[in-house]
Structures are given as C-alpha cells and as structure tokens.
PDB file of N, CA and C in Angstrom:
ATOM      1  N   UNK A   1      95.893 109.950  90.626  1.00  0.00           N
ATOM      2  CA  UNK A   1      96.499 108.626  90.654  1.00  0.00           C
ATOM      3  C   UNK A   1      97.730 108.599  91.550  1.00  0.00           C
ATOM      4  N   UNK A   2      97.810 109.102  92.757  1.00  0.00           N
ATOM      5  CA  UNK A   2      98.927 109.868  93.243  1.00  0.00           C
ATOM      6  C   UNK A   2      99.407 108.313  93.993  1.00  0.00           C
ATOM      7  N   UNK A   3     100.473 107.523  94.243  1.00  0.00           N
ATOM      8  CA  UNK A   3     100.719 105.939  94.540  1.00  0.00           C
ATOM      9  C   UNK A   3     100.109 105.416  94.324  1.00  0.00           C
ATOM     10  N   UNK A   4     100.007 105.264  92.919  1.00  0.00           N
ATOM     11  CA  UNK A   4      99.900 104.076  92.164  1.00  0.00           C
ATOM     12  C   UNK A   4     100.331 103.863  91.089  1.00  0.00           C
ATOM     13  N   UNK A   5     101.256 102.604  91.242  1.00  0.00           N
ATOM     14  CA  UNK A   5     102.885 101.931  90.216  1.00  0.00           C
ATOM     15  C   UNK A   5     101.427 101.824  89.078  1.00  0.00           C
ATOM     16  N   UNK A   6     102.823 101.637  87.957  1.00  0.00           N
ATOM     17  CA  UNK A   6     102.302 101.441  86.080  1.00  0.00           C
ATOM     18  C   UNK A   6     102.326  99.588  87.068  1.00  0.00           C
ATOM     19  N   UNK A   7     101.725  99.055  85.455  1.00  0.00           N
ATOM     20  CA  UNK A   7     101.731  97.232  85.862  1.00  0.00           C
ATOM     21  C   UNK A   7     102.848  97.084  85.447  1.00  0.00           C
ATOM     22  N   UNK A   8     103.708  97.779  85.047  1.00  0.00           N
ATOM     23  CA  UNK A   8     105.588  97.240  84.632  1.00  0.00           C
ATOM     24  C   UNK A   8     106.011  97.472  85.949  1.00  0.00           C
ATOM     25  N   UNK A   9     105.380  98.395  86.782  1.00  0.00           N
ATOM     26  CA  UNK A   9     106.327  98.734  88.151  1.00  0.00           C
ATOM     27  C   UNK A   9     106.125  97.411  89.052  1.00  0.00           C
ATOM     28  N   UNK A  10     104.440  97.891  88.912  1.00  0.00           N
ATOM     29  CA  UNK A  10     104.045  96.373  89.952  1.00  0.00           C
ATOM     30  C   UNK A  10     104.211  94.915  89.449  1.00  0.00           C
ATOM     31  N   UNK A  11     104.717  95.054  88.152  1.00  0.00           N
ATOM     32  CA  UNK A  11     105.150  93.436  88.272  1.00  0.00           C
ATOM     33  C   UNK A  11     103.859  92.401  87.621  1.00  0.00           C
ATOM     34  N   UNK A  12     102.802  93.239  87.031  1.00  0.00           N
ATOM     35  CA  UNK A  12     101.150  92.730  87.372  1.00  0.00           C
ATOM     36  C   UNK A  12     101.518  91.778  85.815  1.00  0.00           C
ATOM     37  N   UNK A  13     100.384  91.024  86.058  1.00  0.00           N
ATOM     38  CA  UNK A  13     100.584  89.623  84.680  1.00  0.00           C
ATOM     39  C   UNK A  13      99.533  88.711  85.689  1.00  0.00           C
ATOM     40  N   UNK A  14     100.118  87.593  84.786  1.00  0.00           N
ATOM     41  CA  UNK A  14      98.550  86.354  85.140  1.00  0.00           C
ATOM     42  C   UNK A  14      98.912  85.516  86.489  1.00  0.00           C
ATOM     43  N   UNK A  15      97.707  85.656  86.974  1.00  0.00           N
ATOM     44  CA  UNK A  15      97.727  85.483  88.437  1.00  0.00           C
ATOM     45  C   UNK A  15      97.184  83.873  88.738  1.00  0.00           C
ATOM     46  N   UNK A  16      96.906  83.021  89.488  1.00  0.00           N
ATOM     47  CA  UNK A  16      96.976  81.715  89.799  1.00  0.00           C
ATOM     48  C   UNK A  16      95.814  81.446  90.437  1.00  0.00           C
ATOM     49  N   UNK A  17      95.168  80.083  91.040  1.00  0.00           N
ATOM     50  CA  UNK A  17      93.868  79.542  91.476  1.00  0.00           C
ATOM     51  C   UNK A  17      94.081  80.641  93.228  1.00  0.00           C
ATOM     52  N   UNK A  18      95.629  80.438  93.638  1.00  0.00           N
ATOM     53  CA  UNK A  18      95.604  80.833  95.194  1.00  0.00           C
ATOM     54  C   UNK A  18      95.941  82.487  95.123  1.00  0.00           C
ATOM     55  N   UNK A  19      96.608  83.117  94.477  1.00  0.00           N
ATOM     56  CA  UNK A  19      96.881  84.458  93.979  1.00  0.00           C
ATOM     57  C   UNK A  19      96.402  85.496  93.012  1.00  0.00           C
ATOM     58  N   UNK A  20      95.309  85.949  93.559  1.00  0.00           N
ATOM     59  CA  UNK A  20      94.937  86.871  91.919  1.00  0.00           C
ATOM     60  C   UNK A  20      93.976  88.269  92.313  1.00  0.00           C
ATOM     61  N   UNK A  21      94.201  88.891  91.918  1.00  0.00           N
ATOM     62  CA  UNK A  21      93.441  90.290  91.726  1.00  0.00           C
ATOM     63  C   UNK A  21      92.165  90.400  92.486  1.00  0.00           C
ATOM     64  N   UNK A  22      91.794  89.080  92.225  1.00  0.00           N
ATOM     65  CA  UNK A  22      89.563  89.444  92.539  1.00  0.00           C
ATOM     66  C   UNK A  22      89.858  89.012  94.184  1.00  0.00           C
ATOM     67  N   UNK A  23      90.423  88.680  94.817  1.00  0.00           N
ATOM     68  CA  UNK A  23      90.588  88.398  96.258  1.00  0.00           C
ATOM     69  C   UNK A  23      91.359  89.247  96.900  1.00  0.00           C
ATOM     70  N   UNK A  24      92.073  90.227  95.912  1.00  0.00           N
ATOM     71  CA  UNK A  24      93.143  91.477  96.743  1.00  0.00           C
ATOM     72  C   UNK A  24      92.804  92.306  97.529  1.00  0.00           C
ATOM     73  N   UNK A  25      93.104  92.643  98.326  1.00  0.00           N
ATOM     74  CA  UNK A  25      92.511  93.740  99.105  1.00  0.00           C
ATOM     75  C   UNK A  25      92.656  94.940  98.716  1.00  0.00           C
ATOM     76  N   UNK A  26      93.380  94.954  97.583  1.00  0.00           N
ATOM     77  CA  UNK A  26      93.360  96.170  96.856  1.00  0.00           C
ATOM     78  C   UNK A  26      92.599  96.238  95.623  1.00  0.00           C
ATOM     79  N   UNK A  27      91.766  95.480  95.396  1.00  0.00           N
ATOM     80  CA  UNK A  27      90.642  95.246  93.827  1.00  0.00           C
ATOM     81  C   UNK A  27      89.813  95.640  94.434  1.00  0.00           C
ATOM     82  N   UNK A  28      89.172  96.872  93.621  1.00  0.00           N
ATOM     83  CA  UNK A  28      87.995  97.797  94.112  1.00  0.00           C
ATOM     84  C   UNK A  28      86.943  97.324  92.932  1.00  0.00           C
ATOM     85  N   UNK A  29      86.668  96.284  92.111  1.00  0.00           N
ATOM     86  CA  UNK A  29      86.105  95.558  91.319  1.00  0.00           C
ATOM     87  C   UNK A  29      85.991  96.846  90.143  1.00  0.00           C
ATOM     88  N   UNK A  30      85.431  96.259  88.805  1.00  0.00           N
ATOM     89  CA  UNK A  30      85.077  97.102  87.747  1.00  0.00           C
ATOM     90  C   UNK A  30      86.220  97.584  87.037  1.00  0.00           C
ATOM     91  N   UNK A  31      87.683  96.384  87.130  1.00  0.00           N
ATOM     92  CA  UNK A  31      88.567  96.229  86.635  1.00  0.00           C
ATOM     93  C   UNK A  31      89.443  97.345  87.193  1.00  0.00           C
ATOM     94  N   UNK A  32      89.372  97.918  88.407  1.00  0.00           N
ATOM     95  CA  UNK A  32      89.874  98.645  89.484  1.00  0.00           C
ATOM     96  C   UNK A  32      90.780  98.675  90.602  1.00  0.00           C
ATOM     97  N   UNK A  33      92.260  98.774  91.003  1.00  0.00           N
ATOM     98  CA  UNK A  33      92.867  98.697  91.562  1.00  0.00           C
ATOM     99  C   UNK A  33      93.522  99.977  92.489  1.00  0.00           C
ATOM    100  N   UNK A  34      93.283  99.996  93.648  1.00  0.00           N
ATOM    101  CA  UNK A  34      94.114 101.364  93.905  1.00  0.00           C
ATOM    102  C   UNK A  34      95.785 101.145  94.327  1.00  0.00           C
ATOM    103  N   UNK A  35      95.897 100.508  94.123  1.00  0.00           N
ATOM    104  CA  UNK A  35      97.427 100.547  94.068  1.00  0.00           C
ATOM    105  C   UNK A  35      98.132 100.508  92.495  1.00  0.00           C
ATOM    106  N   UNK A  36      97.569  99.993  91.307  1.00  0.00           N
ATOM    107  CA  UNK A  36      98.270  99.655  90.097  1.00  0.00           C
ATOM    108  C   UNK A  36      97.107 100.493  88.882  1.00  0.00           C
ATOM    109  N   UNK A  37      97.911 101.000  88.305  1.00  0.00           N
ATOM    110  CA  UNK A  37      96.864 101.703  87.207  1.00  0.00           C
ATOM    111  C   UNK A  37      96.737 101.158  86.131  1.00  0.00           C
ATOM    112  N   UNK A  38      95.964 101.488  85.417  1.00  0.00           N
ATOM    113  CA  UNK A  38      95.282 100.931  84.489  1.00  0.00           C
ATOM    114  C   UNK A  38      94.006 100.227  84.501  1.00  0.00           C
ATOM    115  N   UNK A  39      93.135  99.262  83.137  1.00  0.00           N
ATOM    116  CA  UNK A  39      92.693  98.305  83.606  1.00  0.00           C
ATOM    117  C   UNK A  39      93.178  96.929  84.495  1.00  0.00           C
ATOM    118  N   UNK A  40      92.784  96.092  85.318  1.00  0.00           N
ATOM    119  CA  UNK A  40      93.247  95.150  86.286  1.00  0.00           C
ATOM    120  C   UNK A  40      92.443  94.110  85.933  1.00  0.00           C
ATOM    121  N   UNK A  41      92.582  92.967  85.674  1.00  0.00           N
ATOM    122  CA  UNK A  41      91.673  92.027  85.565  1.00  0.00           C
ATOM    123  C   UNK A  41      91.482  90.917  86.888  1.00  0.00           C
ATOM    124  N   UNK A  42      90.867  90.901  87.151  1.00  0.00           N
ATOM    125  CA  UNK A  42      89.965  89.968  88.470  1.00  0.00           C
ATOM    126  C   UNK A  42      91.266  88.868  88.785  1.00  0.00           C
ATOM    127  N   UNK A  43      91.911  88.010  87.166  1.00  0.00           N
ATOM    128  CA  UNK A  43      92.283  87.005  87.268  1.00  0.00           C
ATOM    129  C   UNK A  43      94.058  87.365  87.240  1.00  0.00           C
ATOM    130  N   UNK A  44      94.565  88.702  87.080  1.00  0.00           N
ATOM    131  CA  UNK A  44      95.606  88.507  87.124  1.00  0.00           C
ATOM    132  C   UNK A  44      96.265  88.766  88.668  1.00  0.00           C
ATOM    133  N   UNK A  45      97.851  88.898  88.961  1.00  0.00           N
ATOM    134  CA  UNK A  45      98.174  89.451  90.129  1.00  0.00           C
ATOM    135  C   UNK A  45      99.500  90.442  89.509  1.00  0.00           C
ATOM    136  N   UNK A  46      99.477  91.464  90.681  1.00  0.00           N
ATOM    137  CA  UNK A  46     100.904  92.178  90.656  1.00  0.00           C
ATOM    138  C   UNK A  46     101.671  91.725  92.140  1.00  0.00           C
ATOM    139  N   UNK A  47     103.058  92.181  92.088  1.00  0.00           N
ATOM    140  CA  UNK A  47     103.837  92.268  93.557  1.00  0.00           C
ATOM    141  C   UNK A  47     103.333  92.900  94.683  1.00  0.00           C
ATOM    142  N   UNK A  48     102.644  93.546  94.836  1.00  0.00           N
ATOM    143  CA  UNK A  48     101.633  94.759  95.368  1.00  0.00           C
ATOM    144  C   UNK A  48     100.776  93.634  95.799  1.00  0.00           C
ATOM    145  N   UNK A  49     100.261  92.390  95.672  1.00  0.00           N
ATOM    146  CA  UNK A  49      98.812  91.734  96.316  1.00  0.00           C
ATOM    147  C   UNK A  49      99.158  91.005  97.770  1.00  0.00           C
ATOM    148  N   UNK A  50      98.147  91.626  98.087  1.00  0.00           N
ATOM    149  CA  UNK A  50      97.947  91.160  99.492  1.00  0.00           C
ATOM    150  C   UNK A  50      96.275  90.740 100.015  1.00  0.00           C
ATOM    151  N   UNK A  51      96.294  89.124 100.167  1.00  0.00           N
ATOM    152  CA  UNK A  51      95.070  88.458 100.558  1.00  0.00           C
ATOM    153  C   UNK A  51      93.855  89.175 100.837  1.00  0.00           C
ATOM    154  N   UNK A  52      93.301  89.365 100.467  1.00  0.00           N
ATOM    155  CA  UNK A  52      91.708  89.994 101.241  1.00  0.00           C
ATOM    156  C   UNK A  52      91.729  89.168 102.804  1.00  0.00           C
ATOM    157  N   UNK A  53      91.135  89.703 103.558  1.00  0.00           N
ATOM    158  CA  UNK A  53      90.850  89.464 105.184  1.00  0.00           C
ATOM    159  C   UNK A  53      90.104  88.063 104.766  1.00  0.00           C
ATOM    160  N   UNK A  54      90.261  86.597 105.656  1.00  0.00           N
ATOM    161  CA  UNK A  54      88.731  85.947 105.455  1.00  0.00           C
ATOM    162  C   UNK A  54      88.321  86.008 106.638  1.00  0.00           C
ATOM    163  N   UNK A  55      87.239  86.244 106.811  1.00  0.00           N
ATOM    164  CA  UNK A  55      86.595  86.316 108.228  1.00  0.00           C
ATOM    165  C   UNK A  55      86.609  84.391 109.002  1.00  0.00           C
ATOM    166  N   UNK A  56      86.843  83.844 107.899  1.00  0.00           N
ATOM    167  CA  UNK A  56      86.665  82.245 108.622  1.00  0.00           C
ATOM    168  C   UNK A  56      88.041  81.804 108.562  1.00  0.00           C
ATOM    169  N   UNK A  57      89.266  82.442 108.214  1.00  0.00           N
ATOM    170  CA  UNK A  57      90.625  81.879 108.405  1.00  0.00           C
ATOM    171  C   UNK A  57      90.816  81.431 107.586  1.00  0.00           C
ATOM    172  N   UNK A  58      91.933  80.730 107.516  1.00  0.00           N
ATOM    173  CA  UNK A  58      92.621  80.017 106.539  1.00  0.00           C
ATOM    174  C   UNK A  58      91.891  79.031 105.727  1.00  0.00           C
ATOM    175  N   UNK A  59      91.776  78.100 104.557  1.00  0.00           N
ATOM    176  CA  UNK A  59      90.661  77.799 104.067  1.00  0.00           C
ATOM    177  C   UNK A  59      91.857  76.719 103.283  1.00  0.00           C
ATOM    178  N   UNK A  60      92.912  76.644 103.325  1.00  0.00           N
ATOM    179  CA  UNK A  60      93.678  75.509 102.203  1.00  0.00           C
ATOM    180  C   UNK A  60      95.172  75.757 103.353  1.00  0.00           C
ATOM    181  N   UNK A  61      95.517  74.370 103.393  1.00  0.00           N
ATOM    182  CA  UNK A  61      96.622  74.171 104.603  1.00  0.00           C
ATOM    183  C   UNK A  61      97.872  74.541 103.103  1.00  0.00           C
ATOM    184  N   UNK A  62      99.108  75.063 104.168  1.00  0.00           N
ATOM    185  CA  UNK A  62     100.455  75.319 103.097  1.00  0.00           C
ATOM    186  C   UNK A  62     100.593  74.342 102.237  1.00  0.00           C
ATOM    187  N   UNK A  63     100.242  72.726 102.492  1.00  0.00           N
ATOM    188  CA  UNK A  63     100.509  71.982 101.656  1.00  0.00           C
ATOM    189  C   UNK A  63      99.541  71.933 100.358  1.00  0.00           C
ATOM    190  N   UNK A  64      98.501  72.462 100.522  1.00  0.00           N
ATOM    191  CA  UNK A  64      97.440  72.299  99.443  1.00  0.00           C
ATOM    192  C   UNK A  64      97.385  73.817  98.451  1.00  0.00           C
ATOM    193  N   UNK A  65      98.201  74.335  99.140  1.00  0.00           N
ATOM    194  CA  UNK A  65      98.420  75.847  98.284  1.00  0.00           C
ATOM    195  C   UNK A  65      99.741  75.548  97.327  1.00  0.00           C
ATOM    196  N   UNK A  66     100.506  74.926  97.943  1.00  0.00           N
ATOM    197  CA  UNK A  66     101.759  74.613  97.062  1.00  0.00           C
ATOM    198  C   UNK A  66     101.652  73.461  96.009  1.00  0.00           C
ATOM    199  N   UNK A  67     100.221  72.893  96.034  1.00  0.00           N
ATOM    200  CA  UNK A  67      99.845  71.670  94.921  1.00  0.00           C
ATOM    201  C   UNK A  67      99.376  73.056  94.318  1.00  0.00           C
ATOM    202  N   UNK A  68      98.447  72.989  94.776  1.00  0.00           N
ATOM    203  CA  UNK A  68      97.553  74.216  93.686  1.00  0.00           C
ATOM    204  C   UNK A  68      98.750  75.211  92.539  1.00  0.00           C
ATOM    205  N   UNK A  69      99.237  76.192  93.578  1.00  0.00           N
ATOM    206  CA  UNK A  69     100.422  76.571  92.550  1.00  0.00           C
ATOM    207  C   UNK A  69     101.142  75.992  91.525  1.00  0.00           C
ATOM    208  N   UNK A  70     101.588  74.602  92.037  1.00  0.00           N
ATOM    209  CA  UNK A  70     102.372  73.814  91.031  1.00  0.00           C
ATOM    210  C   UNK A  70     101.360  73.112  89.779  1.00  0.00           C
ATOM    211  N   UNK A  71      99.730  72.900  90.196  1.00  0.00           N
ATOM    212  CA  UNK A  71      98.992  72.715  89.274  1.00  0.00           C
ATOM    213  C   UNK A  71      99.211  73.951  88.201  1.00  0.00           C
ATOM    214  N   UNK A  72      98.939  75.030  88.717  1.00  0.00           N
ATOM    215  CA  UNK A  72      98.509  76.085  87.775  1.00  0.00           C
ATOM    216  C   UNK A  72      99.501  76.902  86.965  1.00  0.00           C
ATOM    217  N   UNK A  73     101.280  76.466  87.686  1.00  0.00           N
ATOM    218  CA  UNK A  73     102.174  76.903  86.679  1.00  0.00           C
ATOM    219  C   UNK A  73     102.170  75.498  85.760  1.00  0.00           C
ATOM    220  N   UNK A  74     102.237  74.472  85.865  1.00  0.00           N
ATOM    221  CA  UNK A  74     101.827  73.500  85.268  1.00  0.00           C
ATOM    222  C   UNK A  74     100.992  73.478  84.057  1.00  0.00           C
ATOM    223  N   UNK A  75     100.309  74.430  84.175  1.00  0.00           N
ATOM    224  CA  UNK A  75      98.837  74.579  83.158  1.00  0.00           C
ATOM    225  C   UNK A  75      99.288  75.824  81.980  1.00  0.00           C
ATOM    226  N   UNK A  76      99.922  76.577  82.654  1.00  0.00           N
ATOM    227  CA  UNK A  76     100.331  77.614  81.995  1.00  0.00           C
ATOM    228  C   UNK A  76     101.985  77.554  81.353  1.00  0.00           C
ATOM    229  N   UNK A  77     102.687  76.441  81.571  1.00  0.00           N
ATOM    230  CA  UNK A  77     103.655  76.155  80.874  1.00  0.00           C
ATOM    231  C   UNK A  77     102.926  75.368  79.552  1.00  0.00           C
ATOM    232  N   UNK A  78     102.340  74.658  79.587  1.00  0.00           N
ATOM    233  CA  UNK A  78     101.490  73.878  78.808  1.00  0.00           C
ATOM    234  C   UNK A  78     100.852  74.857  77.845  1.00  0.00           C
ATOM    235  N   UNK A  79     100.168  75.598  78.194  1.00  0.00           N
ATOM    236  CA  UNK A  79      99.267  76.549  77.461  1.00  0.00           C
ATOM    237  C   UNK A  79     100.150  77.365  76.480  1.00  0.00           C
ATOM    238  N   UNK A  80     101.402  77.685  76.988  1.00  0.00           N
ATOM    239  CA  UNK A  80     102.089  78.870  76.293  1.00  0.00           C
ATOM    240  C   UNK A  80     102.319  80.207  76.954  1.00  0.00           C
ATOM    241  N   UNK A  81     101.713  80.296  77.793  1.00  0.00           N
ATOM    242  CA  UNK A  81     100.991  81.294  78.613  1.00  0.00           C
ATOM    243  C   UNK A  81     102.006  81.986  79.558  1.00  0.00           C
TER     244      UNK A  81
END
C-alpha cells in the first residue's frame, strides 16, 4: 500500500453529481482506489480526485457545474447528510 493516504488523510466522504469516485482517474472499480485505502465507494470523493480523461471534452459549461453543485449541497443539507 506504499502512497496511499488513510480517507482521514485524503479528506474522502460523500462526493456530488460533478465530483465523485466512479469518474476518478484513480477508481480502479470493485470499491478500489490507488491512491486512498480502504473500501472507496463509486459515489464518494477524496482531495486526491482528479477527472477521468473524456475523450469528447468538456460535457457541462462552468455555469452548469456550479448549479449542479449548489443542487447537490442543497440536497444534502436537507437530508442531514
């Protein structure tokens, strides 16, 4: 496990519609991360995430990522979460 932070190091917790684990370029799927140990779930994120490549570019303009975000802390203030 030689670099790779605990999820207290990386910061890891519940991740958002535009930010999360299953799109990281570091989620090796099967609840697998090589940067953060432990189990990883698809849906959360740590400080450590960085976008997967898209081969077709950008896919949501800055303005529609910053609704989205504000939807989904929105949802999760609500929830308790």
């Amino acid at each position: 496990m030689a670099n790779k932070q605990t999820q207290a190091e990386a910061n890891y917790g519940r991740g958002d519609p535009v930010s999360h684990c299953g799109i990281c370029a570091f989620y090796m799927g099967y609840r697998r991360c090589s940067k953060v140990m432990g189990n990883v779930s698809p849906f959360g994120v740590s400080d450590l995430f960085k976008t997967e490549n898209n081969p077709f570019g950008r896919t949501l303009a800055p303005a529609e990522l910053v609704a989205i975000r504000r939807m989904a802390a929105d949802a999760a203030d609500r929830s308790g979460g």
